[in-house]
C-alpha atoms as a PDB file:
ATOM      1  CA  UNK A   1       6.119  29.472  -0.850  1.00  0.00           C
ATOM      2  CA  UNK A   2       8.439  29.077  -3.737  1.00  0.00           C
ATOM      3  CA  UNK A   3       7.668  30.648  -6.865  1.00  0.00           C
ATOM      4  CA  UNK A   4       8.150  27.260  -9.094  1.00  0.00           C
ATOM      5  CA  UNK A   5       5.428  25.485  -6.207  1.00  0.00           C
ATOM      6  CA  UNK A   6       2.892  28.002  -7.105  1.00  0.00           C
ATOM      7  CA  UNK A   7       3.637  27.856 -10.808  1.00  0.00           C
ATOM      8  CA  UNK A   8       3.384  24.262 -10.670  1.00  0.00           C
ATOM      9  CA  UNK A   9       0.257  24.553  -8.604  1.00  0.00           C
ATOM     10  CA  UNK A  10      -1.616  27.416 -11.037  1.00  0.00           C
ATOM     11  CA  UNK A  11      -0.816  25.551 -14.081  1.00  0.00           C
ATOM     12  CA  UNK A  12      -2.543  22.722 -13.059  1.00  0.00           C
ATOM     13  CA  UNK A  13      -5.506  23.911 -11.843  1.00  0.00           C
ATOM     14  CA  UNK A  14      -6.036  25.975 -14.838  1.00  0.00           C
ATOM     15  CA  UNK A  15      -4.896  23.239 -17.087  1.00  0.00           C
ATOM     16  CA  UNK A  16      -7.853  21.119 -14.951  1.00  0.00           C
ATOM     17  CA  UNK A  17     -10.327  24.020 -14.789  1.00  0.00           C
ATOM     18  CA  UNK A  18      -9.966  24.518 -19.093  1.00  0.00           C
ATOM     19  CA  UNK A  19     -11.266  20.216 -19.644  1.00  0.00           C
ATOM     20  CA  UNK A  20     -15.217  19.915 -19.608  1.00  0.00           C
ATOM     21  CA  UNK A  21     -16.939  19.297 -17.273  1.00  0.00           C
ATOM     22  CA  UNK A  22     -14.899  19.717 -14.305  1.00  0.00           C
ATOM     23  CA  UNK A  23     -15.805  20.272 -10.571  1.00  0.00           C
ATOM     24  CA  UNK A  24     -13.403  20.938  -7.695  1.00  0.00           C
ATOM     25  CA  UNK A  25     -13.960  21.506  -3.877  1.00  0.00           C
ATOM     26  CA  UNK A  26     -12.050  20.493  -0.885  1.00  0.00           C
ATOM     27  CA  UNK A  27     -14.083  17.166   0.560  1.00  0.00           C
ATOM     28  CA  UNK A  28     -11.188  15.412   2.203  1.00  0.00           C
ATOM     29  CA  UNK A  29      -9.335  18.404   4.154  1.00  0.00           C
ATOM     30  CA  UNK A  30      -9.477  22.408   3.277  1.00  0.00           C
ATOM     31  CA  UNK A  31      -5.613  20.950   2.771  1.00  0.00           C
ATOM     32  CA  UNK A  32      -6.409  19.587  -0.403  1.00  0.00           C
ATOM     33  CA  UNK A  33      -8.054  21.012  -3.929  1.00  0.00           C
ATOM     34  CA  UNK A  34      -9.729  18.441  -5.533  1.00  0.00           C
ATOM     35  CA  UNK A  35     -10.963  18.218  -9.513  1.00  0.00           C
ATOM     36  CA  UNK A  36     -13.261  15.999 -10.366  1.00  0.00           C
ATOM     37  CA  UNK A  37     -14.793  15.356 -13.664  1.00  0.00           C
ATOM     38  CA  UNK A  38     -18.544  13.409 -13.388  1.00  0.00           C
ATOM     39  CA  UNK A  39     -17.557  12.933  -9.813  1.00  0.00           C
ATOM     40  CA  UNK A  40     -14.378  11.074 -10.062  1.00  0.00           C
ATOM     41  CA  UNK A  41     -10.592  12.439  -9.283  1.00  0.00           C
ATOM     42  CA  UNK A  42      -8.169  13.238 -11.525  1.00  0.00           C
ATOM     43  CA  UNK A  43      -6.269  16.024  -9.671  1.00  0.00           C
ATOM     44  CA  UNK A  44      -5.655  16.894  -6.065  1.00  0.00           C
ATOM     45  CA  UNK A  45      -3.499  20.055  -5.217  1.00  0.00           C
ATOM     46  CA  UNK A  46      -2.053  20.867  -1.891  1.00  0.00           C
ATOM     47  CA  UNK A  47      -2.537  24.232  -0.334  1.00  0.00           C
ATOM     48  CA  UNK A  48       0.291  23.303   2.198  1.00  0.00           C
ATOM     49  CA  UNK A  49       2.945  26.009   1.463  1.00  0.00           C
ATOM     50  CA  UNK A  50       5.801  23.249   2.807  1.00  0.00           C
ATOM     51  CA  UNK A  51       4.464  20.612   0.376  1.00  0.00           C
ATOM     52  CA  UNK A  52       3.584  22.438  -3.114  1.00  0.00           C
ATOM     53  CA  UNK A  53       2.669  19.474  -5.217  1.00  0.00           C
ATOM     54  CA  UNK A  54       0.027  18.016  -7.150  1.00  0.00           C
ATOM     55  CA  UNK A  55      -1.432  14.307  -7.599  1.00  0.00           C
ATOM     56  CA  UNK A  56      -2.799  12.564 -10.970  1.00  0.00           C
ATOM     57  CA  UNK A  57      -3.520   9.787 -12.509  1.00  0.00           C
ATOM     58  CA  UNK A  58      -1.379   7.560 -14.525  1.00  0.00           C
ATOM     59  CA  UNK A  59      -1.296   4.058 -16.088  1.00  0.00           C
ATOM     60  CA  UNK A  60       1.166   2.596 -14.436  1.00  0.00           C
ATOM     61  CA  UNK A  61       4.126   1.875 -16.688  1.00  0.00           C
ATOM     62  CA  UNK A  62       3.880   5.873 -17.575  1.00  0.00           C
ATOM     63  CA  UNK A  63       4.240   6.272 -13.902  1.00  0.00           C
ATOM     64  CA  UNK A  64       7.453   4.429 -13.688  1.00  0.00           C
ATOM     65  CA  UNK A  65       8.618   6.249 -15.993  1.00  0.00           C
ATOM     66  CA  UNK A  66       8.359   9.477 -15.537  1.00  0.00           C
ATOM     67  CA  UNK A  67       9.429   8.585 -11.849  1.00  0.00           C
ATOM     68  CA  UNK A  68      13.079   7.455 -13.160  1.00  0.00           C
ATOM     69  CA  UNK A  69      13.394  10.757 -15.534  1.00  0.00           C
ATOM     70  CA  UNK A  70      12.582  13.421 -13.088  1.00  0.00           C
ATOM     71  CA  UNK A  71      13.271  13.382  -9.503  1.00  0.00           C
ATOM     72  CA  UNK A  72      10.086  15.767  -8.350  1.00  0.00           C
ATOM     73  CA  UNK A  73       7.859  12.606  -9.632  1.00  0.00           C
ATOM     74  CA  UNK A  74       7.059  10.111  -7.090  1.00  0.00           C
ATOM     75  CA  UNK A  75       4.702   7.465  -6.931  1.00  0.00           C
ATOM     76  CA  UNK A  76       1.533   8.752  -5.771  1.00  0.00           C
ATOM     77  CA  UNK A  77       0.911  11.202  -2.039  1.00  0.00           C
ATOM     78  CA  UNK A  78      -2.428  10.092  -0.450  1.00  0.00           C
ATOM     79  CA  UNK A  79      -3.799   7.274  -3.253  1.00  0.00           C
ATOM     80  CA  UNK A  80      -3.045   4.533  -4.701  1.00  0.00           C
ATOM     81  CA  UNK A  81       0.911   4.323  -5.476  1.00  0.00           C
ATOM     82  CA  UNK A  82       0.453   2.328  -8.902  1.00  0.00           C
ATOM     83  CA  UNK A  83      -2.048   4.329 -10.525  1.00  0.00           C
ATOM     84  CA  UNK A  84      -1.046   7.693  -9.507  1.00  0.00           C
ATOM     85  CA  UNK A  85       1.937  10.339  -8.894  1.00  0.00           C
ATOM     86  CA  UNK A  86       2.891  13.215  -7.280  1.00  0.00           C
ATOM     87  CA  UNK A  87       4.615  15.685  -8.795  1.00  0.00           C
ATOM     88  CA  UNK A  88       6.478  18.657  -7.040  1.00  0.00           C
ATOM     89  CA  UNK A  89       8.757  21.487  -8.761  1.00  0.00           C
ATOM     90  CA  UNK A  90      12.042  20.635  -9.606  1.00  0.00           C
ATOM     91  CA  UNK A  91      14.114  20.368 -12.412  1.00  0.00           C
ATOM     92  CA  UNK A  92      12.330  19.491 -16.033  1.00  0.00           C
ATOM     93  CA  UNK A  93       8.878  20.116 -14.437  1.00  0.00           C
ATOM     94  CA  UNK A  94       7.747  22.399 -17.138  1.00  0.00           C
ATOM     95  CA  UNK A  95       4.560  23.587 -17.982  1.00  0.00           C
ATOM     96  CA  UNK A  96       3.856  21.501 -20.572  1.00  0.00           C
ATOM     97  CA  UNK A  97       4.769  18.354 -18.768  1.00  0.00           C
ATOM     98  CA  UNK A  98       2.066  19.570 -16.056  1.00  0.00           C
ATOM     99  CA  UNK A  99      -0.624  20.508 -18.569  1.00  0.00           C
ATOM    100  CA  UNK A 100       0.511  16.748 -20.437  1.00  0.00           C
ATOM    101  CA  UNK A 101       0.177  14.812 -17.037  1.00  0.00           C
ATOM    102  CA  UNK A 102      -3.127  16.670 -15.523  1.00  0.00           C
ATOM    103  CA  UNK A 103      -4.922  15.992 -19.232  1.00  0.00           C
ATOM    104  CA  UNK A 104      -3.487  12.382 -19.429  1.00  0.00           C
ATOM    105  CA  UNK A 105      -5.188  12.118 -15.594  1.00  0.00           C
ATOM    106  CA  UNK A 106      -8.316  13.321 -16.747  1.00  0.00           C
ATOM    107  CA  UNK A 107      -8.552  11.618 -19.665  1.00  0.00           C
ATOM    108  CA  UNK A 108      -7.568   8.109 -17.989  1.00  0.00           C
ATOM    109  CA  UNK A 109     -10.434   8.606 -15.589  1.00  0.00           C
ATOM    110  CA  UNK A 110     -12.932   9.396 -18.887  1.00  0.00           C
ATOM    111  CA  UNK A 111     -12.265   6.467 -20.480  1.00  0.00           C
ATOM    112  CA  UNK A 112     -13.325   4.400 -17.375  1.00  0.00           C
ATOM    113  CA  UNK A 113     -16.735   6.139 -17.150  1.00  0.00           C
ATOM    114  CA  UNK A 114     -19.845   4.831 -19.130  1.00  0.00           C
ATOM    115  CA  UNK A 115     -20.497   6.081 -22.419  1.00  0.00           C
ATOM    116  CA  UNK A 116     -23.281   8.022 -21.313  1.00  0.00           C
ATOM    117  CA  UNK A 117     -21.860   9.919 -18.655  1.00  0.00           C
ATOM    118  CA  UNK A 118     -18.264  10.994 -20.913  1.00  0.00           C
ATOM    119  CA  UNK A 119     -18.398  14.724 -21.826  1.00  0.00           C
ATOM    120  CA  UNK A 120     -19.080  15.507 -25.413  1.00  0.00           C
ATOM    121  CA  UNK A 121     -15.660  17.164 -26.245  1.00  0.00           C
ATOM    122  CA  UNK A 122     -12.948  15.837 -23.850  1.00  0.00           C
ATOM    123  CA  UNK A 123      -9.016  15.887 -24.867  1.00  0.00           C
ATOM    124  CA  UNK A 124      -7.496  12.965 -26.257  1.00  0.00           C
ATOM    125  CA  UNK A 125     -10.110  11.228 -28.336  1.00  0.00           C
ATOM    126  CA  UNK A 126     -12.460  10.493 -25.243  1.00  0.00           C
ATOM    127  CA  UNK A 127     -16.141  11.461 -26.687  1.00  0.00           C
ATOM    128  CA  UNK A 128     -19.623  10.458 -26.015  1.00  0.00           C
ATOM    129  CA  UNK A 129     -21.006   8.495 -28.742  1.00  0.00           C
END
């Protein structure tokens, strides 16, 4: 395992684990780490040590973005290729890039959830009212 894969890797999930009201378990494949916030996805994380990469969330002209301007991003592993990316280390993939991506993934998936089921203090302006 490389040591920017497991950096990559243990920044996100403690970047996931720090938002409110987040879950994670493994019910695809004991392969995969999934976080969940009020039972939808936001992050998966690979435990594969020939694959160290994570997969989020993204609106989709973000996506294509970030796609051309670092060549670890690609459109998203195991979902839907529009809406989400993978990202593995590489150059530029910094810390805060992974903590930006995995918060902009969570809070994409908050803002699609009823009112009544948003937690009270998420990132990025998403509150229940």
């Amino acid at each position: 395992m490389s040591a920017a894969g497991d950096r990559l890797q243990d920044t996100a999930r403690k970047a996931a684990l720090a938002l409110p009201d987040v879950s994670h378990g493994r019910p695809f494949t004991p392969g995969l780490d999934v976080y969940k916030v009020v039972d939808k996805v936001f992050l998966i994380v690979t435990d594969d040590p020939d694959e160290q990469i994570i997969t989020v969330k993204c609106e989709p002209e973000h996506a294509r973005a970030l796609e051309r301007g670092y060549a670890s991003i690609t459109p998203g592993r195991y979902l839907d290729k529009r809406h989400w990316i993978t990202l593995g280390p590489g150059p530029g993939i910094t810390k805060q890039l992974i903590n930006d991506v995995v918060e902009h993934s969570y809070d994409l998936v908050v803002e699609g959830l009823p009112q009544s089921e948003r937690p009270p203090q998420a990132p990025g302006g998403a509150t229940a009212k």
